[in-house]
C-alpha atoms as a PDB file:
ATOM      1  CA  UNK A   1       1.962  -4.321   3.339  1.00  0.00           C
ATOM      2  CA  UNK A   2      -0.902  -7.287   3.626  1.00  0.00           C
ATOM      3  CA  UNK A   3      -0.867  -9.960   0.885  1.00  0.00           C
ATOM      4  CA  UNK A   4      -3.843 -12.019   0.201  1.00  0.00           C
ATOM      5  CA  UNK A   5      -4.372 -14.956  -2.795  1.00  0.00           C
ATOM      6  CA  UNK A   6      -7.325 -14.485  -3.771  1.00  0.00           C
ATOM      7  CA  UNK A   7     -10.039 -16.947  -4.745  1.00  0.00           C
ATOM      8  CA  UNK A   8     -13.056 -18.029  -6.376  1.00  0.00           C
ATOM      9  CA  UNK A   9     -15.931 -18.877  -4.101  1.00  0.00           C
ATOM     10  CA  UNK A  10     -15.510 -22.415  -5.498  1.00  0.00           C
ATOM     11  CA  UNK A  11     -11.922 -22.017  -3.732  1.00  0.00           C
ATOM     12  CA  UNK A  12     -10.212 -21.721  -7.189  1.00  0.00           C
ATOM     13  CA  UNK A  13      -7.023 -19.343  -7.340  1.00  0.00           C
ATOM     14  CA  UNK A  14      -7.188 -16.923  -9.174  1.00  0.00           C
ATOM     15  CA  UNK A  15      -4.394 -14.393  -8.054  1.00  0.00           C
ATOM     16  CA  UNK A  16      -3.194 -11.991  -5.483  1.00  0.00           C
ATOM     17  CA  UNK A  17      -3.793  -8.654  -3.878  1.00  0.00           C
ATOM     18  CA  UNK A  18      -1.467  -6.722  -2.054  1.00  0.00           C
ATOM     19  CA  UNK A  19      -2.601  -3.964   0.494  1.00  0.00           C
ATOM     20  CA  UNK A  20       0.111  -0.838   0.839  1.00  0.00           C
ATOM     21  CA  UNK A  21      -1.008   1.889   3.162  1.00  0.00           C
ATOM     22  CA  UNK A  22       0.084   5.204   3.009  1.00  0.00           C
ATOM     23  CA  UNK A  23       2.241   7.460   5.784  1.00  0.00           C
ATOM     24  CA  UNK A  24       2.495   4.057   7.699  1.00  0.00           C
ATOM     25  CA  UNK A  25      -0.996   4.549   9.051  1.00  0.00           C
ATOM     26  CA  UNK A  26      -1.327   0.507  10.475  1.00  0.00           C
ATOM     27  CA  UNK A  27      -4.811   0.403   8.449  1.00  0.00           C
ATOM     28  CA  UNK A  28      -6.893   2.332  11.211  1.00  0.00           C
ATOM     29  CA  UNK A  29      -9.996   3.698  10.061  1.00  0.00           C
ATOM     30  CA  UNK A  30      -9.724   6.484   7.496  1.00  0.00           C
ATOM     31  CA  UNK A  31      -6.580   4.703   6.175  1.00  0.00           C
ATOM     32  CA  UNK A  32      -5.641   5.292   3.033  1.00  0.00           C
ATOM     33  CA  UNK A  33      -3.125   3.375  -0.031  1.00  0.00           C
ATOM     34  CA  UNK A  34      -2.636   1.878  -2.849  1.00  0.00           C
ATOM     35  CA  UNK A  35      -3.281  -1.906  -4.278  1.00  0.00           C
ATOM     36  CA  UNK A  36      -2.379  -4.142  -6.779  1.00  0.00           C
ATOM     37  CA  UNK A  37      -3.562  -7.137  -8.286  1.00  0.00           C
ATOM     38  CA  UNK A  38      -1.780 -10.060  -9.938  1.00  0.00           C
ATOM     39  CA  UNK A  39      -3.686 -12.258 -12.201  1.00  0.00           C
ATOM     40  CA  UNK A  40      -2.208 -15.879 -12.061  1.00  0.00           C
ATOM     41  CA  UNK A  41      -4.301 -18.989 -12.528  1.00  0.00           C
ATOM     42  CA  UNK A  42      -3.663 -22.001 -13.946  1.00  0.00           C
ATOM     43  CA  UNK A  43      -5.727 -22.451 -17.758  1.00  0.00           C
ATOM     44  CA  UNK A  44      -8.823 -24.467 -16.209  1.00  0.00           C
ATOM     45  CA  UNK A  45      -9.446 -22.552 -13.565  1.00  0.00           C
ATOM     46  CA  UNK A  46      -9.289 -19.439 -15.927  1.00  0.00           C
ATOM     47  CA  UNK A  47     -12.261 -21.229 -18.054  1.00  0.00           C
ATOM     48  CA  UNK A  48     -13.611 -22.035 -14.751  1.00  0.00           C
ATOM     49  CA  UNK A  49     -14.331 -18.311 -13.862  1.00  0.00           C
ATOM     50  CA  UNK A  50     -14.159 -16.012 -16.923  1.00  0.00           C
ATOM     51  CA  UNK A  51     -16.253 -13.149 -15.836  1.00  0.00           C
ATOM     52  CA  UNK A  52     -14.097 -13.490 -12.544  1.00  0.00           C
ATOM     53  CA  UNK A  53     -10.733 -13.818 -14.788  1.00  0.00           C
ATOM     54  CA  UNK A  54     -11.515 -11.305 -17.202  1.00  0.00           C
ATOM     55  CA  UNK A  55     -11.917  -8.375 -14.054  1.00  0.00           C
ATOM     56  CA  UNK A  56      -8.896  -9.318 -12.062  1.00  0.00           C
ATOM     57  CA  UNK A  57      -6.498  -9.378 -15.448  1.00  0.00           C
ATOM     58  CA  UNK A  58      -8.456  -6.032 -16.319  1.00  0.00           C
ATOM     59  CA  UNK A  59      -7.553  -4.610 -12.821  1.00  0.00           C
ATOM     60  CA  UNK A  60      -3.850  -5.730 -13.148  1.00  0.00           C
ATOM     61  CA  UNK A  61      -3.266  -3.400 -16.053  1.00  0.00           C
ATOM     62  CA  UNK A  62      -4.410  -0.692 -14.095  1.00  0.00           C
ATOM     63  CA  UNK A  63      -2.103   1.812 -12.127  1.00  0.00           C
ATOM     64  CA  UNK A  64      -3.099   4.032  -8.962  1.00  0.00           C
ATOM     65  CA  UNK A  65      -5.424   2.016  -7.298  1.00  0.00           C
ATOM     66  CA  UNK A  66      -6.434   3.068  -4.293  1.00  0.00           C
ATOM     67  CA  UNK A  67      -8.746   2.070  -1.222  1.00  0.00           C
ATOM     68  CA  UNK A  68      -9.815   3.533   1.713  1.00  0.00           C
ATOM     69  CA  UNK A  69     -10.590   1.989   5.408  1.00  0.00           C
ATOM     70  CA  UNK A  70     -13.967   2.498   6.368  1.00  0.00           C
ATOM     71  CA  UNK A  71     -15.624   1.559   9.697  1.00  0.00           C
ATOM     72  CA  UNK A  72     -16.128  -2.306   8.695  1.00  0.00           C
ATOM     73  CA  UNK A  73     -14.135  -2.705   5.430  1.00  0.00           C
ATOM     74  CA  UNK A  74     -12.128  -1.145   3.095  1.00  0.00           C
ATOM     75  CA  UNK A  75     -13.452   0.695  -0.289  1.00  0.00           C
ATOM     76  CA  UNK A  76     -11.597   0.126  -3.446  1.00  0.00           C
ATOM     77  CA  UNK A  77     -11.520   2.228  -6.676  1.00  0.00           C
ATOM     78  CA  UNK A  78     -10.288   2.051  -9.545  1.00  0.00           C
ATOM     79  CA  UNK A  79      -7.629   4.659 -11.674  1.00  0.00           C
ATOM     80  CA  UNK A  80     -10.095   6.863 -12.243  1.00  0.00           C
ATOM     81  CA  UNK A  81     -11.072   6.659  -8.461  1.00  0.00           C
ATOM     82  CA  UNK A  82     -14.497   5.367  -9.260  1.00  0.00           C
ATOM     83  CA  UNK A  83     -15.833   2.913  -6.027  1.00  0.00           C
ATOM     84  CA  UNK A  84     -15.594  -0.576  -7.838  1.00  0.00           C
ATOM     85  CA  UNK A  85     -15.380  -3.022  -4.405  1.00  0.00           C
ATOM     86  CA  UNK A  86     -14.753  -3.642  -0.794  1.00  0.00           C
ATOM     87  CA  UNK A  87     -13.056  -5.962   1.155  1.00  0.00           C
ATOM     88  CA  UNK A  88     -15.259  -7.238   4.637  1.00  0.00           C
ATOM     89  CA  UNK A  89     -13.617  -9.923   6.683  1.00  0.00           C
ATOM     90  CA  UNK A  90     -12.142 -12.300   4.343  1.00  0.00           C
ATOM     91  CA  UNK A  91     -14.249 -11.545   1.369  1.00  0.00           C
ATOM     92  CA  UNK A  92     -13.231  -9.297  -1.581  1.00  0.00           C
ATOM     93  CA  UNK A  93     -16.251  -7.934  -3.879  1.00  0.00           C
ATOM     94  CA  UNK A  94     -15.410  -6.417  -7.483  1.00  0.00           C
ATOM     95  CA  UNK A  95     -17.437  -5.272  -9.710  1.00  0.00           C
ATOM     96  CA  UNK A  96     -20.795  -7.407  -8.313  1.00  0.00           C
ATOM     97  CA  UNK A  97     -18.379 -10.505  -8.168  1.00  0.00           C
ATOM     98  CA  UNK A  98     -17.536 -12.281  -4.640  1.00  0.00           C
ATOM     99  CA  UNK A  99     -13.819 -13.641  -4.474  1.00  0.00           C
ATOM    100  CA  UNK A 100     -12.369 -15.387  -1.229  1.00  0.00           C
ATOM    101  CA  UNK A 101      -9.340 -13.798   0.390  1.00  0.00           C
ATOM    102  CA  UNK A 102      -6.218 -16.337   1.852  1.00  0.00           C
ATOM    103  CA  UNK A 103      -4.433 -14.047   4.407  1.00  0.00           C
ATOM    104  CA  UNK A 104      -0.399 -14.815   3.278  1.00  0.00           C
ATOM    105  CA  UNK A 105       1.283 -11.767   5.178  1.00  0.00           C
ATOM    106  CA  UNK A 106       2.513 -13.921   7.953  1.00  0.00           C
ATOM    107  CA  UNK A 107       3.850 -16.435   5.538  1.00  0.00           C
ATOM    108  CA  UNK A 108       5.570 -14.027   2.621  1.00  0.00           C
END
Protein backbone atom coordinates (compact mmCIF):
# COMPACT_ATOMS: atom_id res chain seq x y z
CA UNK A 1 0.00 0.00 0.00
CA UNK A 2 1.31 3.86 -0.67
CA UNK A 3 -0.26 6.59 1.52
CA UNK A 4 -0.19 10.13 0.49
CA UNK A 5 -1.90 13.46 2.44
CA UNK A 6 -3.04 15.19 0.07
CA UNK A 7 -3.09 18.95 -0.45
CA UNK A 8 -4.26 22.05 -1.84
CA UNK A 9 -1.89 23.80 -4.18
CA UNK A 10 -1.88 26.55 -1.53
CA UNK A 11 -0.31 23.57 0.67
CA UNK A 12 -3.60 23.27 2.68
CA UNK A 13 -4.56 19.61 3.90
CA UNK A 14 -7.16 18.43 2.85
CA UNK A 15 -7.00 14.54 3.37
CA UNK A 16 -5.47 11.31 2.35
CA UNK A 17 -5.22 8.75 -0.39
CA UNK A 18 -4.19 5.39 -0.07
CA UNK A 19 -2.86 3.32 -3.13
CA UNK A 20 -3.64 -0.74 -2.83
CA UNK A 21 -2.51 -2.73 -5.80
CA UNK A 22 -3.85 -5.81 -6.77
CA UNK A 23 -2.07 -9.57 -6.99
CA UNK A 24 0.97 -7.75 -5.34
CA UNK A 25 1.98 -6.36 -8.70
CA UNK A 26 4.79 -3.57 -7.03
CA UNK A 27 2.88 -0.79 -9.24
CA UNK A 28 4.69 -1.72 -12.64
CA UNK A 29 3.06 -0.51 -15.58
CA UNK A 30 -0.34 -2.02 -16.32
CA UNK A 31 -0.85 -2.25 -12.52
CA UNK A 32 -3.97 -2.38 -11.35
CA UNK A 33 -6.07 -1.64 -7.55
CA UNK A 34 -8.12 -0.04 -5.64
CA UNK A 35 -8.07 3.56 -3.68
CA UNK A 36 -9.55 5.36 -1.11
CA UNK A 37 -9.87 8.73 0.00
CA UNK A 38 -10.29 10.26 3.45
CA UNK A 39 -11.62 13.69 3.72
CA UNK A 40 -10.13 15.43 6.89
CA UNK A 41 -9.46 19.14 7.10
CA UNK A 42 -9.65 21.38 9.64
CA UNK A 43 -13.07 24.04 9.17
CA UNK A 44 -10.95 26.99 7.49
CA UNK A 45 -9.21 25.21 5.28
CA UNK A 46 -12.55 23.48 4.22
CA UNK A 47 -13.92 27.21 3.38
CA UNK A 48 -10.58 27.71 1.98
CA UNK A 49 -11.14 25.14 -0.90
CA UNK A 50 -14.83 24.20 -1.32
CA UNK A 51 -14.91 23.05 -4.85
CA UNK A 52 -11.69 21.06 -3.74
CA UNK A 53 -13.59 19.88 -0.36
CA UNK A 54 -16.77 19.18 -1.81
CA UNK A 55 -14.93 16.37 -4.53
CA UNK A 56 -12.68 14.66 -2.09
CA UNK A 57 -15.76 14.19 0.65
CA UNK A 58 -17.84 13.16 -2.57
CA UNK A 59 -15.09 10.57 -3.50
CA UNK A 60 -14.91 9.23 0.14
CA UNK A 61 -18.46 7.96 -0.01
CA UNK A 62 -17.66 6.11 -2.91
CA UNK A 63 -16.71 2.29 -2.96
CA UNK A 64 -14.61 0.37 -5.76
CA UNK A 65 -12.36 2.82 -6.86
CA UNK A 66 -9.98 1.81 -8.97
CA UNK A 67 -6.80 3.10 -10.98
CA UNK A 68 -4.63 1.85 -13.35
CA UNK A 69 -0.64 2.42 -13.98
CA UNK A 70 0.00 3.84 -17.17
CA UNK A 71 3.41 4.61 -18.75
CA UNK A 72 3.89 8.06 -16.73
CA UNK A 73 1.04 8.06 -14.15
CA UNK A 74 -1.67 6.33 -12.88
CA UNK A 75 -5.52 6.73 -14.15
CA UNK A 76 -8.20 6.90 -11.61
CA UNK A 77 -11.98 6.21 -11.95
CA UNK A 78 -14.56 6.39 -10.19
CA UNK A 79 -17.45 3.44 -9.05
CA UNK A 80 -18.84 3.47 -12.10
CA UNK A 81 -15.26 3.16 -13.67
CA UNK A 82 -15.60 6.43 -15.46
CA UNK A 83 -11.71 8.16 -15.91
CA UNK A 84 -12.10 11.10 -13.32
CA UNK A 85 -8.01 11.82 -12.60
CA UNK A 86 -4.41 10.88 -12.62
CA UNK A 87 -1.71 11.01 -10.44
CA UNK A 88 1.95 12.32 -12.29
CA UNK A 89 4.88 12.73 -9.97
CA UNK A 90 3.61 14.24 -6.91
CA UNK A 91 0.52 15.81 -8.29
CA UNK A 92 -3.03 14.35 -8.04
CA UNK A 93 -5.72 15.83 -10.65
CA UNK A 94 -9.62 15.21 -9.97
CA UNK A 95 -12.15 16.23 -11.69
CA UNK A 96 -10.13 19.47 -13.48
CA UNK A 97 -8.80 20.24 -9.86
CA UNK A 98 -4.85 20.05 -9.04
CA UNK A 99 -4.13 18.74 -5.37
CA UNK A 100 -0.44 18.23 -4.02
CA UNK A 101 0.54 14.75 -2.90
CA UNK A 102 2.89 14.31 0.65
CA UNK A 103 4.46 10.81 0.16
CA UNK A 104 3.77 9.23 4.05
CA UNK A 105 4.44 5.41 3.21
CA UNK A 106 7.84 5.47 4.73
CA UNK A 107 6.55 7.19 7.78
CA UNK A 108 2.98 5.18 8.49
Amino acid sequence: MLYFSINNTNNLHLGFLVLMDEEDSTYAEGAVGYYAIKAQADEDDQLASPIEWQILTGLAQQAGLKWHRQIDHVQLCDQDNKIIGRIQQQYLILQGRHFLLNDLTGTV
